[in-house]
C-alpha atoms as a PDB file:
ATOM      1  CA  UNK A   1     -43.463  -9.631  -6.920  1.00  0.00           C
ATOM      2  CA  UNK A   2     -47.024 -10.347  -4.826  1.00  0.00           C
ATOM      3  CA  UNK A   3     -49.496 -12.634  -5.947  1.00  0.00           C
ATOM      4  CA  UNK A   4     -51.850  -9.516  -5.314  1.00  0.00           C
ATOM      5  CA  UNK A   5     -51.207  -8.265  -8.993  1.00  0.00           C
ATOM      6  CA  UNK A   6     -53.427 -10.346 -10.196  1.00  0.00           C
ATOM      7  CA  UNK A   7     -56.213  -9.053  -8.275  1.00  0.00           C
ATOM      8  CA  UNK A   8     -54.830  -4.719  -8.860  1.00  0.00           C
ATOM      9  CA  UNK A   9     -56.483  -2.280 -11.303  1.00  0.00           C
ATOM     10  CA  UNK A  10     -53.255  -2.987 -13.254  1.00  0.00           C
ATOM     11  CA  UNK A  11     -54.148  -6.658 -14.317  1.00  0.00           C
ATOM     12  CA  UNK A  12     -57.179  -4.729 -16.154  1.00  0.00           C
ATOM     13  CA  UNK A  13     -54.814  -2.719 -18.678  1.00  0.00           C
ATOM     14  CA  UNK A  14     -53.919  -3.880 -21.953  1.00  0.00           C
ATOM     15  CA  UNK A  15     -51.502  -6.462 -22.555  1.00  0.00           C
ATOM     16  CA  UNK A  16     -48.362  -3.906 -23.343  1.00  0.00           C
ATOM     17  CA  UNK A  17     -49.484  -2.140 -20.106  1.00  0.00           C
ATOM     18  CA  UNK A  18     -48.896  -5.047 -17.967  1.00  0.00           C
ATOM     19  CA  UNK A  19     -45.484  -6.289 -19.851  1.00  0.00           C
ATOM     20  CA  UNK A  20     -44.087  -2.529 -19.008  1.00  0.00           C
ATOM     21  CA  UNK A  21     -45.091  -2.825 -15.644  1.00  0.00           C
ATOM     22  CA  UNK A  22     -43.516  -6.358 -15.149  1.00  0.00           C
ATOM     23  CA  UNK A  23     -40.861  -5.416 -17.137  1.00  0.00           C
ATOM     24  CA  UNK A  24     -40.462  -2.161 -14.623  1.00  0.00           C
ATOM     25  CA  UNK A  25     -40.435  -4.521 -11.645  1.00  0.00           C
ATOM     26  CA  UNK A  26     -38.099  -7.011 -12.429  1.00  0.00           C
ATOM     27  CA  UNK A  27     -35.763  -3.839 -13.510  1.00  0.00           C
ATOM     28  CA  UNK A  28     -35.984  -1.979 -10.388  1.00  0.00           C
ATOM     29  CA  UNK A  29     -33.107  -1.903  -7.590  1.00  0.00           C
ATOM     30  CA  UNK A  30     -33.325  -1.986  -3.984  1.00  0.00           C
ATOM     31  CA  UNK A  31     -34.270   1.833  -3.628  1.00  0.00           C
ATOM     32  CA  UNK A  32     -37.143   0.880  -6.512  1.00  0.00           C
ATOM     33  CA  UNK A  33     -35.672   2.740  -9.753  1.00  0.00           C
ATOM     34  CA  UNK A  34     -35.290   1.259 -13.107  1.00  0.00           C
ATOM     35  CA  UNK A  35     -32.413   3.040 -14.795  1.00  0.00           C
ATOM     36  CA  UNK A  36     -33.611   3.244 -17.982  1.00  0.00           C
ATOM     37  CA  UNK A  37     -35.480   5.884 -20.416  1.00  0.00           C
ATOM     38  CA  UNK A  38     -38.590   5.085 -22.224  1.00  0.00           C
ATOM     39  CA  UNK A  39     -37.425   3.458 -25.555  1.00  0.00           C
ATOM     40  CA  UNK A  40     -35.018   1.539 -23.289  1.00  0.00           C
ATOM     41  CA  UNK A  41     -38.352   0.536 -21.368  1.00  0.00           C
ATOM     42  CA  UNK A  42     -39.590  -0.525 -24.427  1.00  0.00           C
ATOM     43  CA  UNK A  43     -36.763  -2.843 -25.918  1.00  0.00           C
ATOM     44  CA  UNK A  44     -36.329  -4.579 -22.943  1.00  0.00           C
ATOM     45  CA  UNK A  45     -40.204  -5.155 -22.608  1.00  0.00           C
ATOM     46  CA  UNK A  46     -40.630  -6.208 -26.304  1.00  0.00           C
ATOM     47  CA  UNK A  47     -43.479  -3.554 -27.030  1.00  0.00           C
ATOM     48  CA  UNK A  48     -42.978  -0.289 -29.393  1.00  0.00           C
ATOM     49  CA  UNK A  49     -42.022   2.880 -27.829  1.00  0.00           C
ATOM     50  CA  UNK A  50     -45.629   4.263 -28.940  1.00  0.00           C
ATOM     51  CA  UNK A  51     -46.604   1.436 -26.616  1.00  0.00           C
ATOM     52  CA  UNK A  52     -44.262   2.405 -23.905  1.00  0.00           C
ATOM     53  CA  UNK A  53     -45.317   5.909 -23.791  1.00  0.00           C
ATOM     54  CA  UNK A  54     -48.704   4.971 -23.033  1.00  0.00           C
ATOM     55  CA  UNK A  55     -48.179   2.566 -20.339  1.00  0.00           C
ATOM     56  CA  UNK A  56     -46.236   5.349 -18.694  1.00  0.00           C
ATOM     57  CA  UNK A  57     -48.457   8.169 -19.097  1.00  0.00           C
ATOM     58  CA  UNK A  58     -50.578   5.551 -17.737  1.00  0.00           C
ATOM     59  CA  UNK A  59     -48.623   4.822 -14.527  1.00  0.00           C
ATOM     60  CA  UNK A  60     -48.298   8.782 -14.337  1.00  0.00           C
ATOM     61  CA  UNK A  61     -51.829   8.960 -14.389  1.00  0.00           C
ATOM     62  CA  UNK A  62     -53.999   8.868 -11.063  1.00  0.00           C
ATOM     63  CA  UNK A  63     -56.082   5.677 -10.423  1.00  0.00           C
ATOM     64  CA  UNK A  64     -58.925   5.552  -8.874  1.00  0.00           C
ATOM     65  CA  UNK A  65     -59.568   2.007  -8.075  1.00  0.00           C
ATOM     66  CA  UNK A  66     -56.053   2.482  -6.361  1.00  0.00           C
ATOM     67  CA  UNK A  67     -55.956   0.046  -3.204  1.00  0.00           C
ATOM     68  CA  UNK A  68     -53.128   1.664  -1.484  1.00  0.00           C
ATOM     69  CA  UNK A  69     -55.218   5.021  -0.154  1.00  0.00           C
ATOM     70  CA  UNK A  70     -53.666   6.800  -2.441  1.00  0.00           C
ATOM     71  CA  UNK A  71     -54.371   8.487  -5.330  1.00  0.00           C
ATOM     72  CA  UNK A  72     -53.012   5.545  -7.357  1.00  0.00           C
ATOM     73  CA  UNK A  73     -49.863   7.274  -9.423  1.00  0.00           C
ATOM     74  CA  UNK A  74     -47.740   4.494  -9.653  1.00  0.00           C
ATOM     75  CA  UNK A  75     -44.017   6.109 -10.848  1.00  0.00           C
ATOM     76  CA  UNK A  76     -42.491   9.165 -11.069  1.00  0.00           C
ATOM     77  CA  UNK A  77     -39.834  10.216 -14.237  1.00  0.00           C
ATOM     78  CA  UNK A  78     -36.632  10.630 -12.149  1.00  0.00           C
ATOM     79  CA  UNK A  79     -33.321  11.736 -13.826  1.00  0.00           C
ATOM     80  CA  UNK A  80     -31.474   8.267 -15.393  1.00  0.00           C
ATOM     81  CA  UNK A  81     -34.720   6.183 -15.078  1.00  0.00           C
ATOM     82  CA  UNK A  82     -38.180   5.458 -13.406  1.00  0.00           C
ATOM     83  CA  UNK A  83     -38.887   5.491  -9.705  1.00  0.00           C
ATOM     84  CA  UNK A  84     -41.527   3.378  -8.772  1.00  0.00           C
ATOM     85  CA  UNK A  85     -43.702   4.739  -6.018  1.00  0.00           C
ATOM     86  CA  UNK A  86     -44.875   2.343  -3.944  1.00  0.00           C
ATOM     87  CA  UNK A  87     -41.620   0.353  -4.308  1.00  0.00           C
ATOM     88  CA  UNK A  88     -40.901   1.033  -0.173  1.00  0.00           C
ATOM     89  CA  UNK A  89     -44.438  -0.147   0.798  1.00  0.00           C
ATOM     90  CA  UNK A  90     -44.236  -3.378  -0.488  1.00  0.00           C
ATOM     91  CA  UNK A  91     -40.289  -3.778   0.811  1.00  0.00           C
ATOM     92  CA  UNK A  92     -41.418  -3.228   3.856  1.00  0.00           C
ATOM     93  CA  UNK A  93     -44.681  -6.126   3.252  1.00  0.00           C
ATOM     94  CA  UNK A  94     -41.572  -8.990   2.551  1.00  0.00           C
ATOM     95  CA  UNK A  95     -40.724 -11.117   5.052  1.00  0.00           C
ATOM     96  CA  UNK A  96     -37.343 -11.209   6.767  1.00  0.00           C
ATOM     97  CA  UNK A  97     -36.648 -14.670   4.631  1.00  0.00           C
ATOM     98  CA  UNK A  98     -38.255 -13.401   1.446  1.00  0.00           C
ATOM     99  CA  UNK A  99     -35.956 -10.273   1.504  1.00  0.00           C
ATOM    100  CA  UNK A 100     -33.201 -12.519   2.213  1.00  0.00           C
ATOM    101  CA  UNK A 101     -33.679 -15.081  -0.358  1.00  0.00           C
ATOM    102  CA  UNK A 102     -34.413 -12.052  -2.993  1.00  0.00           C
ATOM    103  CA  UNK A 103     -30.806 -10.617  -1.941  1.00  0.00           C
ATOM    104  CA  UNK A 104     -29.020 -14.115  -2.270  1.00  0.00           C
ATOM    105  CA  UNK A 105     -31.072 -14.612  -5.413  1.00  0.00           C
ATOM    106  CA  UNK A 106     -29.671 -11.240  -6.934  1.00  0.00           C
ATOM    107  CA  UNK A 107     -25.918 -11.858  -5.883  1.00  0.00           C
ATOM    108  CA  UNK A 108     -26.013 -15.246  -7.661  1.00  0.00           C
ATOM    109  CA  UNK A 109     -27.343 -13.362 -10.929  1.00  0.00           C
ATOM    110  CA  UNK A 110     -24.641 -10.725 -10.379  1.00  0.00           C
ATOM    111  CA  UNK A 111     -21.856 -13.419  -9.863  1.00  0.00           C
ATOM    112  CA  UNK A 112     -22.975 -15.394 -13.034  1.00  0.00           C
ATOM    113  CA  UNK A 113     -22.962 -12.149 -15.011  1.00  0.00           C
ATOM    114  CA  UNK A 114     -19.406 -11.309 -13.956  1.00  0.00           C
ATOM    115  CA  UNK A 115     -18.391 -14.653 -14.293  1.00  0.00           C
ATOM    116  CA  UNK A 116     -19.563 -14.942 -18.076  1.00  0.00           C
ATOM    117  CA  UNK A 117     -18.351 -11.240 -18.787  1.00  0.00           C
ATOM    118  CA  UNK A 118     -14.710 -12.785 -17.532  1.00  0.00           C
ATOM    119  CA  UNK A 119     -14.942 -15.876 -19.413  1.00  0.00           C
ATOM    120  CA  UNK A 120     -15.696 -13.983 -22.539  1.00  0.00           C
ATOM    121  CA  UNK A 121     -12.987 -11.612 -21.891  1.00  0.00           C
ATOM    122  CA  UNK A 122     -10.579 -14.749 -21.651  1.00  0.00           C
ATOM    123  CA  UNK A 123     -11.745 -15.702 -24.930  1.00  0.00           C
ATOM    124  CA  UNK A 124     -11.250 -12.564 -26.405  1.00  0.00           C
ATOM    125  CA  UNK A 125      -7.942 -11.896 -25.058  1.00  0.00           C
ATOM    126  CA  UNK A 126      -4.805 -13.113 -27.634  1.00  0.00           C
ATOM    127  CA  UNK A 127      -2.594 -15.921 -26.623  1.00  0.00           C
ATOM    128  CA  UNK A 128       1.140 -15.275 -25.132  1.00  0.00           C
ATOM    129  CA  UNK A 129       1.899 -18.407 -27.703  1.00  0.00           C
ATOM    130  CA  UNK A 130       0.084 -16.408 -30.540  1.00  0.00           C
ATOM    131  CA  UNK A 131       3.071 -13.702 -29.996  1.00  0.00           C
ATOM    132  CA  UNK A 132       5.823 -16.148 -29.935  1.00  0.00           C
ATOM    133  CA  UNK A 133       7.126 -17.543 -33.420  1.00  0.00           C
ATOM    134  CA  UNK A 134       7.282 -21.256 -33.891  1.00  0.00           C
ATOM    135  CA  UNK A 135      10.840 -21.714 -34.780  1.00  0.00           C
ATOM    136  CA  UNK A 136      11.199 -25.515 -34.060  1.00  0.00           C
ATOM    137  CA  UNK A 137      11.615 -26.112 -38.262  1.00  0.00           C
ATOM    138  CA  UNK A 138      14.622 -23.922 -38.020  1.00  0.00           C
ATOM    139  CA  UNK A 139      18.337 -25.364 -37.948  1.00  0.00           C
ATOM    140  CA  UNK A 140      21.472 -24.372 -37.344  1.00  0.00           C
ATOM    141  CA  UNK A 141      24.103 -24.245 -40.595  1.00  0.00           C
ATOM    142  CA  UNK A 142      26.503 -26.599 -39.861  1.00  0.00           C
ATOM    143  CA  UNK A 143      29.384 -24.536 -40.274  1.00  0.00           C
ATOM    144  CA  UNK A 144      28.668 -22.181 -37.422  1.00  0.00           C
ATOM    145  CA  UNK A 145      28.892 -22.594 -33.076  1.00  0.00           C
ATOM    146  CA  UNK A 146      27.089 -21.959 -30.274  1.00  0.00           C
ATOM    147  CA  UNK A 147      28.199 -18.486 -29.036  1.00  0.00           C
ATOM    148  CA  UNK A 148      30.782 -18.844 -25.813  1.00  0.00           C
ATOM    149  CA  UNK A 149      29.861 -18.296 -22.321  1.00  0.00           C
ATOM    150  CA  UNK A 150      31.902 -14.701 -21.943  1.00  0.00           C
ATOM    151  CA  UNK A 151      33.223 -14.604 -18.246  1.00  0.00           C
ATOM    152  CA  UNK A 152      32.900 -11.233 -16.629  1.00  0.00           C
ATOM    153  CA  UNK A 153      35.851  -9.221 -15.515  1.00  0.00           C
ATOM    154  CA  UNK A 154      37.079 -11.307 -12.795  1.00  0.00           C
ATOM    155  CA  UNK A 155      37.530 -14.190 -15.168  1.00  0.00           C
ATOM    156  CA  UNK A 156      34.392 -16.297 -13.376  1.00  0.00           C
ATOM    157  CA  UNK A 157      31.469 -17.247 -15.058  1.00  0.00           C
ATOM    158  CA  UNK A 158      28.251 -15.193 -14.097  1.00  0.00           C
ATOM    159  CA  UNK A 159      26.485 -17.345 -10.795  1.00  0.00           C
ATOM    160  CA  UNK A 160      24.123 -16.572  -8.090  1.00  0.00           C
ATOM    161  CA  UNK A 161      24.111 -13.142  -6.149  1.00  0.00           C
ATOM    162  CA  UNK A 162      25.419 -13.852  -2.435  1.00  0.00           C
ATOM    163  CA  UNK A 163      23.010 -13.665   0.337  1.00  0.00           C
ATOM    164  CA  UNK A 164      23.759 -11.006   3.003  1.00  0.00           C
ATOM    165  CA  UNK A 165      25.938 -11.712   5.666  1.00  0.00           C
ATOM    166  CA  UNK A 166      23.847 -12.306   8.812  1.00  0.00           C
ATOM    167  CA  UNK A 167      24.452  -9.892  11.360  1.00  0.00           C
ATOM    168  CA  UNK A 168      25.320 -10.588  14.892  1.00  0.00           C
ATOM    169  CA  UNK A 169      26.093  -9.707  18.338  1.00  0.00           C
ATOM    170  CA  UNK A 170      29.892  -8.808  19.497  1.00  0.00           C
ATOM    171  CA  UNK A 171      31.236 -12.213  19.727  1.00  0.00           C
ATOM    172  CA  UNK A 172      32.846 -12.494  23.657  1.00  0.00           C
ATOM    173  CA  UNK A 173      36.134 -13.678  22.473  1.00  0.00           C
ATOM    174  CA  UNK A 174      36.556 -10.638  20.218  1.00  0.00           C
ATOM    175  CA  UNK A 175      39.634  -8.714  19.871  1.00  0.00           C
ATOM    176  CA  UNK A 176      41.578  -6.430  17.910  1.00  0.00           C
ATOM    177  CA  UNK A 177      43.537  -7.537  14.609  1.00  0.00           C
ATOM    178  CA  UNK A 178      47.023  -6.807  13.591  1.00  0.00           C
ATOM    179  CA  UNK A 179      45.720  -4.235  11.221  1.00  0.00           C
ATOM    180  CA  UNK A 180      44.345  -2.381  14.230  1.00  0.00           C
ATOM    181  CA  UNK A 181      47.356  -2.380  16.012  1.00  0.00           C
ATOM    182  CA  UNK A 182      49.249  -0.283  12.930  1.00  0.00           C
ATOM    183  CA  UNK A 183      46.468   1.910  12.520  1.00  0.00           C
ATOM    184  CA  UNK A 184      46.144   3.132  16.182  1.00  0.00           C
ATOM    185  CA  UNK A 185      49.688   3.170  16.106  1.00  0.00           C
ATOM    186  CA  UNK A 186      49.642   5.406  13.617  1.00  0.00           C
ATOM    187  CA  UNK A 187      47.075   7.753  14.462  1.00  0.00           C
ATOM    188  CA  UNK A 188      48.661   8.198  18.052  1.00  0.00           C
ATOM    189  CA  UNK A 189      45.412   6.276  19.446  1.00  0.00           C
ATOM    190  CA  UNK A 190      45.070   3.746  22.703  1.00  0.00           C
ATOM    191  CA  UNK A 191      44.111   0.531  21.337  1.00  0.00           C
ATOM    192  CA  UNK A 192      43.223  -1.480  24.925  1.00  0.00           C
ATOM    193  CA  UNK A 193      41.159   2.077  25.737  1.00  0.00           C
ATOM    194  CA  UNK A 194      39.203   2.172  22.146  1.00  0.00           C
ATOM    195  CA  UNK A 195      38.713  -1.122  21.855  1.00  0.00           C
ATOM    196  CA  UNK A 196      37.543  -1.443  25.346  1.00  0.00           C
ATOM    197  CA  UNK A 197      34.813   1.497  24.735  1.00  0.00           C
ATOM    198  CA  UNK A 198      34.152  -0.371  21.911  1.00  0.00           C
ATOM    199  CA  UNK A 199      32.826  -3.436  23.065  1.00  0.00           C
ATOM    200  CA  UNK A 200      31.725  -2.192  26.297  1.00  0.00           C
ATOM    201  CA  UNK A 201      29.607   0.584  23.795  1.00  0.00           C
ATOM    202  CA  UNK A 202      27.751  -3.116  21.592  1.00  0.00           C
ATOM    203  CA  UNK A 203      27.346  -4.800  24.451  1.00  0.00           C
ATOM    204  CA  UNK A 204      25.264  -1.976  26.182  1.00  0.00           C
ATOM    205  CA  UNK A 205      23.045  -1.057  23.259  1.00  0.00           C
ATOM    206  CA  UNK A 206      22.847  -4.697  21.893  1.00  0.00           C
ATOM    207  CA  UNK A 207      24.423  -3.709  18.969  1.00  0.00           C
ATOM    208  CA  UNK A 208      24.262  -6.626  15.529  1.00  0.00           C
ATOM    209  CA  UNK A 209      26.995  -6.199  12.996  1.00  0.00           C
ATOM    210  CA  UNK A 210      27.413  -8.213   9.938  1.00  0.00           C
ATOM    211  CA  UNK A 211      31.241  -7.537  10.221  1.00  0.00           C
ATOM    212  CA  UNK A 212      32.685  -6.349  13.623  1.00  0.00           C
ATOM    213  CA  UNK A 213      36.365  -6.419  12.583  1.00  0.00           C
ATOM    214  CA  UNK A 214      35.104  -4.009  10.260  1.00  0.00           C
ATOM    215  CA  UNK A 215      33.325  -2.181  12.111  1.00  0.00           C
ATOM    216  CA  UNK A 216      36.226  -1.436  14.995  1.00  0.00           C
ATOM    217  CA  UNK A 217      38.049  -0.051  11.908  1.00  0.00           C
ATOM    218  CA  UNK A 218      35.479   2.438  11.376  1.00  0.00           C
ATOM    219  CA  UNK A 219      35.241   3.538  14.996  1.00  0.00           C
ATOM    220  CA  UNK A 220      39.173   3.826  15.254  1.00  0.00           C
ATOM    221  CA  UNK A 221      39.051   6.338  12.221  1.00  0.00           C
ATOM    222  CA  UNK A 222      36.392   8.260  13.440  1.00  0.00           C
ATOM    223  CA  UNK A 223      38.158   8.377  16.794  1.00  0.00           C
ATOM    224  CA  UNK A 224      41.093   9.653  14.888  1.00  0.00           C
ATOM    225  CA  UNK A 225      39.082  12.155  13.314  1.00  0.00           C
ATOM    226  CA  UNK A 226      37.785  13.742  16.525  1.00  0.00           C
ATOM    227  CA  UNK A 227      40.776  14.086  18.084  1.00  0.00           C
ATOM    228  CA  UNK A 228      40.088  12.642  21.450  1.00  0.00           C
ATOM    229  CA  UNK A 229      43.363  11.099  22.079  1.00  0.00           C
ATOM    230  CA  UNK A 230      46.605  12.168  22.275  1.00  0.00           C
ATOM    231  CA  UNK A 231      49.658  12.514  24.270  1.00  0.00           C
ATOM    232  CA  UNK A 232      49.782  15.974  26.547  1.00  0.00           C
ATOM    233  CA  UNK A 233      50.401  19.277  25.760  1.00  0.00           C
ATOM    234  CA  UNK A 234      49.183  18.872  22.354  1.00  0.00           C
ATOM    235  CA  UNK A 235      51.292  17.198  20.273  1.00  0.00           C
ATOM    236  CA  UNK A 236      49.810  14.935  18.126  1.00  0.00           C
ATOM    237  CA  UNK A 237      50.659  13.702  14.878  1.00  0.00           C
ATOM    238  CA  UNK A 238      54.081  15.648  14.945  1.00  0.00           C
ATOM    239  CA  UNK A 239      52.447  18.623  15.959  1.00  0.00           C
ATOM    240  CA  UNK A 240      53.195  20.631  18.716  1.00  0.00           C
ATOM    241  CA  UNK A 241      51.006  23.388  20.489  1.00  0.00           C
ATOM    242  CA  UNK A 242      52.694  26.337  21.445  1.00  0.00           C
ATOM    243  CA  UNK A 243      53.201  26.734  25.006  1.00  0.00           C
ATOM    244  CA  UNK A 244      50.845  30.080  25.214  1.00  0.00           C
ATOM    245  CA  UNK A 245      48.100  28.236  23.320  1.00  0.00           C
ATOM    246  CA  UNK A 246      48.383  25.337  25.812  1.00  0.00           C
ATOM    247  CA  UNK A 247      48.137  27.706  29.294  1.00  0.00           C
ATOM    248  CA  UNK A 248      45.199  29.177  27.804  1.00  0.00           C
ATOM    249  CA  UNK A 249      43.179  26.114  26.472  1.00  0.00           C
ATOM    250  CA  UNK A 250      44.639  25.006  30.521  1.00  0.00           C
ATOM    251  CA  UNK A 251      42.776  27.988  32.141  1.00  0.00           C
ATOM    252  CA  UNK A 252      39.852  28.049  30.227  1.00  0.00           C
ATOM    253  CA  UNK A 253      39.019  24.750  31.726  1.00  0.00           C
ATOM    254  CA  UNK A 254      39.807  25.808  35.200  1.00  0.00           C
ATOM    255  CA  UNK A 255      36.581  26.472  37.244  1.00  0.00           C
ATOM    256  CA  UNK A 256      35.571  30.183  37.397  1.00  0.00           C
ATOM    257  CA  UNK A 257      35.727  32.067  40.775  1.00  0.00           C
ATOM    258  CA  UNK A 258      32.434  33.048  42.491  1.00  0.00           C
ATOM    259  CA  UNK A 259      32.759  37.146  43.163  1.00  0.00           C
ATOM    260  CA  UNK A 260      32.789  38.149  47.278  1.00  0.00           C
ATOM    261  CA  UNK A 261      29.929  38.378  48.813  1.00  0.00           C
ATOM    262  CA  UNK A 262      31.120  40.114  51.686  1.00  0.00           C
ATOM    263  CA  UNK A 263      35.156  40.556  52.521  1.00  0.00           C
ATOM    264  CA  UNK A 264      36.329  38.629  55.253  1.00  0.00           C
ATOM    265  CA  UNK A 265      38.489  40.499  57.993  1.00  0.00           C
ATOM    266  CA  UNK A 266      42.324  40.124  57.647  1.00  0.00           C
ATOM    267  CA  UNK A 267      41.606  38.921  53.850  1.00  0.00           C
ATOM    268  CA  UNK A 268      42.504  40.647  51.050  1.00  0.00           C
ATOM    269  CA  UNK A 269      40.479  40.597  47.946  1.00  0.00           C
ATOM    270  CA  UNK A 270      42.343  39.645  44.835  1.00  0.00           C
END
């Protein structure tokens, strides 16, 4: 607010006159509307709303002792509230500091507001004690226990879950177990050749594996599974390929013949 109100056509209006119009400036945001209706206007000034209507048919109302070179209408009814006119002009009149200070001064209103809102909502809010019954005064009968500790079905007591095994590179010195032997044994697999491709595979792609002795058990079943090893002629598994059915798989992967061009002399064509 200017010290020039003092000194505007507005300082000669009746007292409720001036109170709206205060009362419409401090209520005014940046973009210089008052978000309020006219009895609104008038609780928050303090006047009656008969009062309030006439101050704002008054601001409606052209002035002609208006200092602004215009024709003095000082708001306009706007849907929600009350724009005041010449709200921009004056923004623009306010010093760099004054605009600042005005900003910081309206944040530290907001913050208080929110902050007493909060604490009244703290109030308001019920206890987590008021939910919980007070049952200090009660005893136990003497005749009964405390209800055992039930193991679960391993027969241990219930204890911490187990953190995750941390997983790792191939170690350098690793090799296959006993239990690796039998099964490539049994599946008619080349342990030194799988478990060479094996490491040779992790140490290429930088592989980590919480459990590598695990994990060569997996790659010797799938290698079972795809049936890339094996002695000749098919037999695998006490299985053995018919001897038609092995010439033909046999010829199918022989290169195929590129047709003549042109016959040479003293060369038959096949």
């Amino acid at each position: 607010m200017f010290h020039s109100i003092v000194h505007s056509t507005i300082w000669r209006e009746p007292n409720h006159v001036r109170i709206a119009w205060v009362t419409l400036l401090a209520l005014a945001d940046r973009d210089g509307i008052a978000w309020c209706s006219i009895p609104g206007l008038a609780d928050a000034a303090r006047i009656t709303q008969e009062q309030a209507e006439e101050a704002v048919a008054k601001f409606q109302a052209p002035d002609p002792g208006s200092s602004d070179l215009t024709d003095g209408k000082r708001i306009e009814v706007v849907r929600g509230g009350i724009r005041l006119l010449n709200h921009g002009f004056y923004q623009y009149l306010m010093s760099p500091d004054e605009r600042r200070e005005k900003d910081a001064e309206r944040k530290r209103r907001k913050r208080a507001l929110l902050k007493q809102q909060a604490t009244a909502d703290t109030a308001d809010s019920p206890r987590t004690s008021d939910f919980v019954r007070d049952v200090s005064h009660q005893t136990r009968p003497d005749n009964t226990k405390e209800p055992p500790v039930v193991p679960l079905s391993g027969g241990t007591t219930p204890t911490e879950p187990k953190r995750p095994k941390r997983r790792t590179i191939i170690p350098p010195d690793w090799k296959p177990t006993a239990n690796h032997v039998e099964l490539a044994r049994s599946s008619n697999l080349d342990l030194g050749r799988e478990a060479l491709k094996f490491k040779t595979h992790a140490e290429a792609t930088g592989r980590l594996m919480a459990n590598w002795t695990a994990a060569f058990t997996t790659w010797l079943l799938k290698a079972s599974e795809s049936g890339s090893q094996g002695p000749a002629n098919g037999q695998r598994n006490g299985y053995q390929k018919p001897p038609g059915l092995v010439q033909h798989e046999a010829n199918r992967k022989r290169p195929a013949r590129l047709p003549w061009v042109s016959q040479p002399p003293g060369m038959v064509r096949e």
